[in-house]
PDB file of N, CA and C in Angstrom:
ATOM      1  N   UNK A   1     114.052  98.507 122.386  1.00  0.00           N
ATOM      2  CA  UNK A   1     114.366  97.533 123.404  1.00  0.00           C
ATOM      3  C   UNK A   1     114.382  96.149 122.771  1.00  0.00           C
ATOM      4  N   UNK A   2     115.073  95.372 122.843  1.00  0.00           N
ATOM      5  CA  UNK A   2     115.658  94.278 122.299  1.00  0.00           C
ATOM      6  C   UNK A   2     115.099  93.296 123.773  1.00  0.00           C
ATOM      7  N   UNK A   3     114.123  92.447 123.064  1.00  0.00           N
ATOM      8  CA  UNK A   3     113.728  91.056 123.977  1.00  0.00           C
ATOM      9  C   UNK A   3     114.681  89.786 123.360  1.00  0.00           C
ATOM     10  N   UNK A   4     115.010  88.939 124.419  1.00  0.00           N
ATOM     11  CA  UNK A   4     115.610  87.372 124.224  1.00  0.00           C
ATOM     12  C   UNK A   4     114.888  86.628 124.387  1.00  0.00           C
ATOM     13  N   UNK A   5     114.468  85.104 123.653  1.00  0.00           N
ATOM     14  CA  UNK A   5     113.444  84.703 123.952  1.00  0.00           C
ATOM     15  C   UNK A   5     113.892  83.788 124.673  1.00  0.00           C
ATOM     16  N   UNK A   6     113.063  83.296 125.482  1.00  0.00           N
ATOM     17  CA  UNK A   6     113.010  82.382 126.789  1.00  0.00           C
ATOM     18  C   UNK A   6     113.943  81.328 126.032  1.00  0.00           C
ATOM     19  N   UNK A   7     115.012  80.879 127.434  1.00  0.00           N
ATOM     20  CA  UNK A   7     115.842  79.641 126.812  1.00  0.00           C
ATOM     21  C   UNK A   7     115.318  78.468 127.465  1.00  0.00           C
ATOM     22  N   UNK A   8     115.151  77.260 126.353  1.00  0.00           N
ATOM     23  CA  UNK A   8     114.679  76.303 126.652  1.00  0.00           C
ATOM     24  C   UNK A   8     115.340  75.822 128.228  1.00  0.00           C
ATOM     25  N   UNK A   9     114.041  74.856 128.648  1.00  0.00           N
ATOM     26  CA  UNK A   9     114.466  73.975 129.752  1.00  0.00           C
ATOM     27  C   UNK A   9     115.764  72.920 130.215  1.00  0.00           C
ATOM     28  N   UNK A  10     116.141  73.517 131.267  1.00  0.00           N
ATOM     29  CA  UNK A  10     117.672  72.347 131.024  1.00  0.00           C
ATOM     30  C   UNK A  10     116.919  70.760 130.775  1.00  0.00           C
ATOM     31  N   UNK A  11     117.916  70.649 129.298  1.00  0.00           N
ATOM     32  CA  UNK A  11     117.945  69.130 129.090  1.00  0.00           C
ATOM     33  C   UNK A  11     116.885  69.047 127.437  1.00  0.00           C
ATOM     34  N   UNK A  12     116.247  70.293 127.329  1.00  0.00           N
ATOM     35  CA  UNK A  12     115.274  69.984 126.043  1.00  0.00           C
ATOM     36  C   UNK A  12     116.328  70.917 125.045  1.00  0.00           C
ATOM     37  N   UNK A  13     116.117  70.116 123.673  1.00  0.00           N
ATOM     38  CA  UNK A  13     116.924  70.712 122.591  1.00  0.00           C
ATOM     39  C   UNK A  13     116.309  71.850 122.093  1.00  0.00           C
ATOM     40  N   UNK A  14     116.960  72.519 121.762  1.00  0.00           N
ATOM     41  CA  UNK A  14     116.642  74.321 121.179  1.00  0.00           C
ATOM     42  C   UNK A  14     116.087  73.808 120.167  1.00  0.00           C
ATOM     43  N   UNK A  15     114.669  74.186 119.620  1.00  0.00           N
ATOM     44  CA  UNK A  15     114.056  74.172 118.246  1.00  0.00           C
ATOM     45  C   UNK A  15     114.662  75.405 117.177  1.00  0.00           C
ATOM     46  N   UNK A  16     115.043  75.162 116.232  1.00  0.00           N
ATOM     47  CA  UNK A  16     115.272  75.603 115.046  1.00  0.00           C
ATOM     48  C   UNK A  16     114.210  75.976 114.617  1.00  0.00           C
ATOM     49  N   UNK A  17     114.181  77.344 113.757  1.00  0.00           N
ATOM     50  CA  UNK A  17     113.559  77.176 112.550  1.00  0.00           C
ATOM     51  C   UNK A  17     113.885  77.163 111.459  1.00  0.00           C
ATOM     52  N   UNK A  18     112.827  76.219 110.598  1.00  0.00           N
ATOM     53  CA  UNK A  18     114.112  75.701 109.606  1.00  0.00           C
ATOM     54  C   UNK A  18     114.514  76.254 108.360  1.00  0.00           C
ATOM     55  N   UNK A  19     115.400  76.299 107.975  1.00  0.00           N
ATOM     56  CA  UNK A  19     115.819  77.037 107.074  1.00  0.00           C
ATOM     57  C   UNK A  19     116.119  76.254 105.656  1.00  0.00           C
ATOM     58  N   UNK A  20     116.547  77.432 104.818  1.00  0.00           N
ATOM     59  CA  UNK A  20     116.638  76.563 103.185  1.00  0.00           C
ATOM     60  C   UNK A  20     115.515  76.440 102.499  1.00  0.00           C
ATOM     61  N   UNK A  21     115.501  75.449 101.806  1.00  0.00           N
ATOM     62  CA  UNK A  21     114.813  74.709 101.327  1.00  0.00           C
ATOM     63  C   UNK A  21     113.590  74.223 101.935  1.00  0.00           C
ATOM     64  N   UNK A  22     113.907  73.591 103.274  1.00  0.00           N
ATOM     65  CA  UNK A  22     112.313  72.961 104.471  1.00  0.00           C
ATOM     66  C   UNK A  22     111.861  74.704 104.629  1.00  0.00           C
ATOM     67  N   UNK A  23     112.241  75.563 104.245  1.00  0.00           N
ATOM     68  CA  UNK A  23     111.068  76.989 105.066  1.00  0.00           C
ATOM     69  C   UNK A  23     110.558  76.970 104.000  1.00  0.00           C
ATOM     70  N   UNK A  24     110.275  76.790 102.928  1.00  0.00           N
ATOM     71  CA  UNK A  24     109.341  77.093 101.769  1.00  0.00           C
ATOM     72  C   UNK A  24     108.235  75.855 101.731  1.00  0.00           C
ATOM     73  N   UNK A  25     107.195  76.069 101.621  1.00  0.00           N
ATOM     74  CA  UNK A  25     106.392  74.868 101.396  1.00  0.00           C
ATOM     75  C   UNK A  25     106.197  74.774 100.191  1.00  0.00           C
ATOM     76  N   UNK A  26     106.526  73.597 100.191  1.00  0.00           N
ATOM     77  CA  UNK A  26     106.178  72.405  98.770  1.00  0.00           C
ATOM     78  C   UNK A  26     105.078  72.825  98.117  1.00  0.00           C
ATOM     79  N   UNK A  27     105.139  73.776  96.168  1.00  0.00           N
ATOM     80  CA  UNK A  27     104.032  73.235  95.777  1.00  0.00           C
ATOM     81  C   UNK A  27     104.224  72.914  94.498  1.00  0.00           C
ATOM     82  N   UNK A  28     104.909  71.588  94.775  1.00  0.00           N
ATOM     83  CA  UNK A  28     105.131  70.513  93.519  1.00  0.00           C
ATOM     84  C   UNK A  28     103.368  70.579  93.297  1.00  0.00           C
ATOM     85  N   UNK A  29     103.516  70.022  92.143  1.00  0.00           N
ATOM     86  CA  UNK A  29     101.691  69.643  91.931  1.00  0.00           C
ATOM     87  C   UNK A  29     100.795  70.368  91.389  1.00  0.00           C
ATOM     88  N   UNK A  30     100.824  71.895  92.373  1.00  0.00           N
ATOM     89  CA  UNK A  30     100.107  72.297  92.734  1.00  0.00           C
ATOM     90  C   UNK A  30      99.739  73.391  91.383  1.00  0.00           C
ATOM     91  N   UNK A  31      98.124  73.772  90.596  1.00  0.00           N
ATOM     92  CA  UNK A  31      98.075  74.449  89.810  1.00  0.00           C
ATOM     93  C   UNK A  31      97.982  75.581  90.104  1.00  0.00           C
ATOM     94  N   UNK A  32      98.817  76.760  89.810  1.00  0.00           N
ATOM     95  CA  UNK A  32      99.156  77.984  90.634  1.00  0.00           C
ATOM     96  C   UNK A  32      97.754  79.069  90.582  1.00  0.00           C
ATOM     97  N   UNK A  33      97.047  78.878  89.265  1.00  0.00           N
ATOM     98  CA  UNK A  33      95.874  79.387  88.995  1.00  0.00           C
ATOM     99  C   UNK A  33      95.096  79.166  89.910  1.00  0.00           C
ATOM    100  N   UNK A  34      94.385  77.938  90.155  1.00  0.00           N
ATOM    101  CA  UNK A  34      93.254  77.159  90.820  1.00  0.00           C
ATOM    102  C   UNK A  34      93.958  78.031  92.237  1.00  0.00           C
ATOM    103  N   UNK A  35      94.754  77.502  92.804  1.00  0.00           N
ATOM    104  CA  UNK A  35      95.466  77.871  94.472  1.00  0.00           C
ATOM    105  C   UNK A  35      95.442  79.262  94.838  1.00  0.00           C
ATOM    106  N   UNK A  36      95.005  80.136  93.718  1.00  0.00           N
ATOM    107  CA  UNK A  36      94.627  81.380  94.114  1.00  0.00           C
ATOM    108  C   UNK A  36      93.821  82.519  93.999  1.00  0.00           C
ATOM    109  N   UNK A  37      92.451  82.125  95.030  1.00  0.00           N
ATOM    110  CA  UNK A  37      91.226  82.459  94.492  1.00  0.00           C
ATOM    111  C   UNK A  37      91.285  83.910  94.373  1.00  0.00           C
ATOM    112  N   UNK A  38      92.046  84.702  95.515  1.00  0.00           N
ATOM    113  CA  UNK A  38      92.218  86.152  95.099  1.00  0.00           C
ATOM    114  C   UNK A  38      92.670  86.583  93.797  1.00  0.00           C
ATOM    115  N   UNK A  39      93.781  85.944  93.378  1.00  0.00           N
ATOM    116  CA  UNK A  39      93.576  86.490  91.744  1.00  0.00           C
ATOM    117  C   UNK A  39      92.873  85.904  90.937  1.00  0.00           C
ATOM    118  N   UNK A  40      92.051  85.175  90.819  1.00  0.00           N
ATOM    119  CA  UNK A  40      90.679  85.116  90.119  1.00  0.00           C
ATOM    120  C   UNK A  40      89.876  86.169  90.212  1.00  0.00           C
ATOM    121  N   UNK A  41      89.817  86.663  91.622  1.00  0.00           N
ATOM    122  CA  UNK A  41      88.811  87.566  91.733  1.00  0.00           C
ATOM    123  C   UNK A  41      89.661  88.922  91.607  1.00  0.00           C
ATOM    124  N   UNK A  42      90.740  89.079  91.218  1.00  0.00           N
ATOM    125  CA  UNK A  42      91.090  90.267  91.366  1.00  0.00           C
ATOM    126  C   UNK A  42      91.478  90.484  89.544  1.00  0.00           C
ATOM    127  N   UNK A  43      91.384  89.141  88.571  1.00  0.00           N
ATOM    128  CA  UNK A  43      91.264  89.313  87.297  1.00  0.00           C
ATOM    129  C   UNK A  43      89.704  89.618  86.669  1.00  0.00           C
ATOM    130  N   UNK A  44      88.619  89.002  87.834  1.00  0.00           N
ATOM    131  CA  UNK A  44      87.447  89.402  87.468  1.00  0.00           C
ATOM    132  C   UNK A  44      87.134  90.715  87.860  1.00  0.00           C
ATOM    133  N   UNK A  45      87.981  91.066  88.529  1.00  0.00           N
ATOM    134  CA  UNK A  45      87.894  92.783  88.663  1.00  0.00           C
ATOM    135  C   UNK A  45      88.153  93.854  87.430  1.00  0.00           C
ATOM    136  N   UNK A  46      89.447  93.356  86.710  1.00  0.00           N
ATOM    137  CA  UNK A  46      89.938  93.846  85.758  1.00  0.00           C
ATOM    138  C   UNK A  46      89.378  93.847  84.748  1.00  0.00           C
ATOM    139  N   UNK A  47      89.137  92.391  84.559  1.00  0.00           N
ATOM    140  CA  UNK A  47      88.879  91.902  82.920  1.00  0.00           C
ATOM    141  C   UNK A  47      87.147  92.100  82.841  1.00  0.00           C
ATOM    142  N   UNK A  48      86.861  91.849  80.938  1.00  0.00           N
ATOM    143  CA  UNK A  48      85.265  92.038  81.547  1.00  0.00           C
ATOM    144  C   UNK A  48      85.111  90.537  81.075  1.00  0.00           C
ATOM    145  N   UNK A  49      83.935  90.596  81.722  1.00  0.00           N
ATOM    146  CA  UNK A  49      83.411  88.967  81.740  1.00  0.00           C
ATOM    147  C   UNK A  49      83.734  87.854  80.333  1.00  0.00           C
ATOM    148  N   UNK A  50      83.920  88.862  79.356  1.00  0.00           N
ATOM    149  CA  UNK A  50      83.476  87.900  78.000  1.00  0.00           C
ATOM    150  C   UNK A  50      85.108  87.107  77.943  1.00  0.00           C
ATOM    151  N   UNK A  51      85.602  88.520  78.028  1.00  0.00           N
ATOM    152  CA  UNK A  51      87.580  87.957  78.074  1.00  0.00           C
ATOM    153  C   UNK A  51      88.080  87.384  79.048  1.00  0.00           C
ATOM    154  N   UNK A  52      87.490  87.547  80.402  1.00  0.00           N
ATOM    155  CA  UNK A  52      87.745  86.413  81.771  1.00  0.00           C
ATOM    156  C   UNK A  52      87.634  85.040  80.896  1.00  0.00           C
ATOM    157  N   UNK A  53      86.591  85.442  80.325  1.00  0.00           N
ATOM    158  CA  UNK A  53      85.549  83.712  80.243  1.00  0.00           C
ATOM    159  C   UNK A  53      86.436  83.053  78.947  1.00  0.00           C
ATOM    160  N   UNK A  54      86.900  83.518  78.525  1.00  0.00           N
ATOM    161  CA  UNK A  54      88.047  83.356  77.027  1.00  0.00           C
ATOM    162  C   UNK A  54      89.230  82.983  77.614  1.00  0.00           C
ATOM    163  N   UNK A  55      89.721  83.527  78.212  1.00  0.00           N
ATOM    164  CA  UNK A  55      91.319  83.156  79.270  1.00  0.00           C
ATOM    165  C   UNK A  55      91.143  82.353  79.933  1.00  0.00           C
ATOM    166  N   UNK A  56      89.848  82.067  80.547  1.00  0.00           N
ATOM    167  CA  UNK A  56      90.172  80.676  81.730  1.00  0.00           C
ATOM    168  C   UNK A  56      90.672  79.683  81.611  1.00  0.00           C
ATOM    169  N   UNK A  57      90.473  78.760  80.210  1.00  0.00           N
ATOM    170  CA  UNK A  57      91.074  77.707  79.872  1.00  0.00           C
ATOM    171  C   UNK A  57      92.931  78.100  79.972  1.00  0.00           C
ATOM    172  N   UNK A  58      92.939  79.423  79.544  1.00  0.00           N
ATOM    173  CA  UNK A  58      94.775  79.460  79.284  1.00  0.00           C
ATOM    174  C   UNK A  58      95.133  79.876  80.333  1.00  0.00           C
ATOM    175  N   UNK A  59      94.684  80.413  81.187  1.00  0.00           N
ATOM    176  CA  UNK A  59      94.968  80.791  82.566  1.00  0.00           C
ATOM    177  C   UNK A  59      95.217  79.246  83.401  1.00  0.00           C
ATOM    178  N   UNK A  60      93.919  79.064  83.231  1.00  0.00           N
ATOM    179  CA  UNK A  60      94.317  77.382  84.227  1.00  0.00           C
ATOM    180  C   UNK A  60      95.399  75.744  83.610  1.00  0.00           C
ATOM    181  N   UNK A  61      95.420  76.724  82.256  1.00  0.00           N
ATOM    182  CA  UNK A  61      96.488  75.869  81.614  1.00  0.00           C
ATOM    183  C   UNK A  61      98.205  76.439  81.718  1.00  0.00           C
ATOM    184  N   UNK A  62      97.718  77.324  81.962  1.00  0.00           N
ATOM    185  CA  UNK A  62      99.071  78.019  82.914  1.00  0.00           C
ATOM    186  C   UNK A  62      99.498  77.935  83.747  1.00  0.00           C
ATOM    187  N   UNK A  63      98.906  77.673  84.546  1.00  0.00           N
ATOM    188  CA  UNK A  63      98.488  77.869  86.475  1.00  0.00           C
ATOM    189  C   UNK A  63      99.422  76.400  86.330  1.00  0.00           C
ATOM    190  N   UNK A  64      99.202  75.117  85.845  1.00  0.00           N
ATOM    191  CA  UNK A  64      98.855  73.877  85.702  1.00  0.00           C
ATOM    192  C   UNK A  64     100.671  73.705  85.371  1.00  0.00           C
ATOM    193  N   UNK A  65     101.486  74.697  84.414  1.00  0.00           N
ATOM    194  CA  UNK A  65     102.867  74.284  83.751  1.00  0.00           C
ATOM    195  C   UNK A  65     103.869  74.313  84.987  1.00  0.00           C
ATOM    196  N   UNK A  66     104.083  74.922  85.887  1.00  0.00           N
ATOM    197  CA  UNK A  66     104.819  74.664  86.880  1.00  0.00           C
ATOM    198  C   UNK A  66     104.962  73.825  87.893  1.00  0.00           C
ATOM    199  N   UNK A  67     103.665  73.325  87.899  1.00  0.00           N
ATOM    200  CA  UNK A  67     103.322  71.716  88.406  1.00  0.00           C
ATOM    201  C   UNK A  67     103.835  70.730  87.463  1.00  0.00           C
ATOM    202  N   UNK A  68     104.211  70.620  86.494  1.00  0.00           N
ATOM    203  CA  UNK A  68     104.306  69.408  85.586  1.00  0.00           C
ATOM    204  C   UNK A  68     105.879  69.830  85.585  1.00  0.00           C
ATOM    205  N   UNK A  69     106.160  70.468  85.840  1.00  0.00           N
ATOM    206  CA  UNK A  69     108.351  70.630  85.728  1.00  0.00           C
ATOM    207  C   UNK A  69     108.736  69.804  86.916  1.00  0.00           C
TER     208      UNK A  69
END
């Protein structure tokens, strides 16, 4: 069964959602490492502590290169 969703009120403009480019959120900046605590914890799952603790610097220096483009 196929629903239509309610049509706006006479006189209010139909909201969009937006598409392109505005539907993705922005993460200029942003260090991809740090922003995602689940894979931290899902590399401290994997890895053992000594080699976590060895990668972090290159991990978060990784995380860090797609912010700087």
């Amino acid at each position: 069964m196929h629903l239509r969703p309610p049509a706006p009120p006479p006189g209010a403009a139909a909201l969009a959602p937006p598409s392109g480019a505005a539907a993705v959120p922005d993460s200029h900046g942003l260090n991809l490492w740090r922003a995602d605590p689940v894979l931290q914890r899902l590399a401290g799952l994997y890895l053992p502590p000594d080699l976590l603790a060895h990668l972090a610097p290159h991990l978060d220096r990784l995380g860090g290169r797609p912010a700087a483009r």
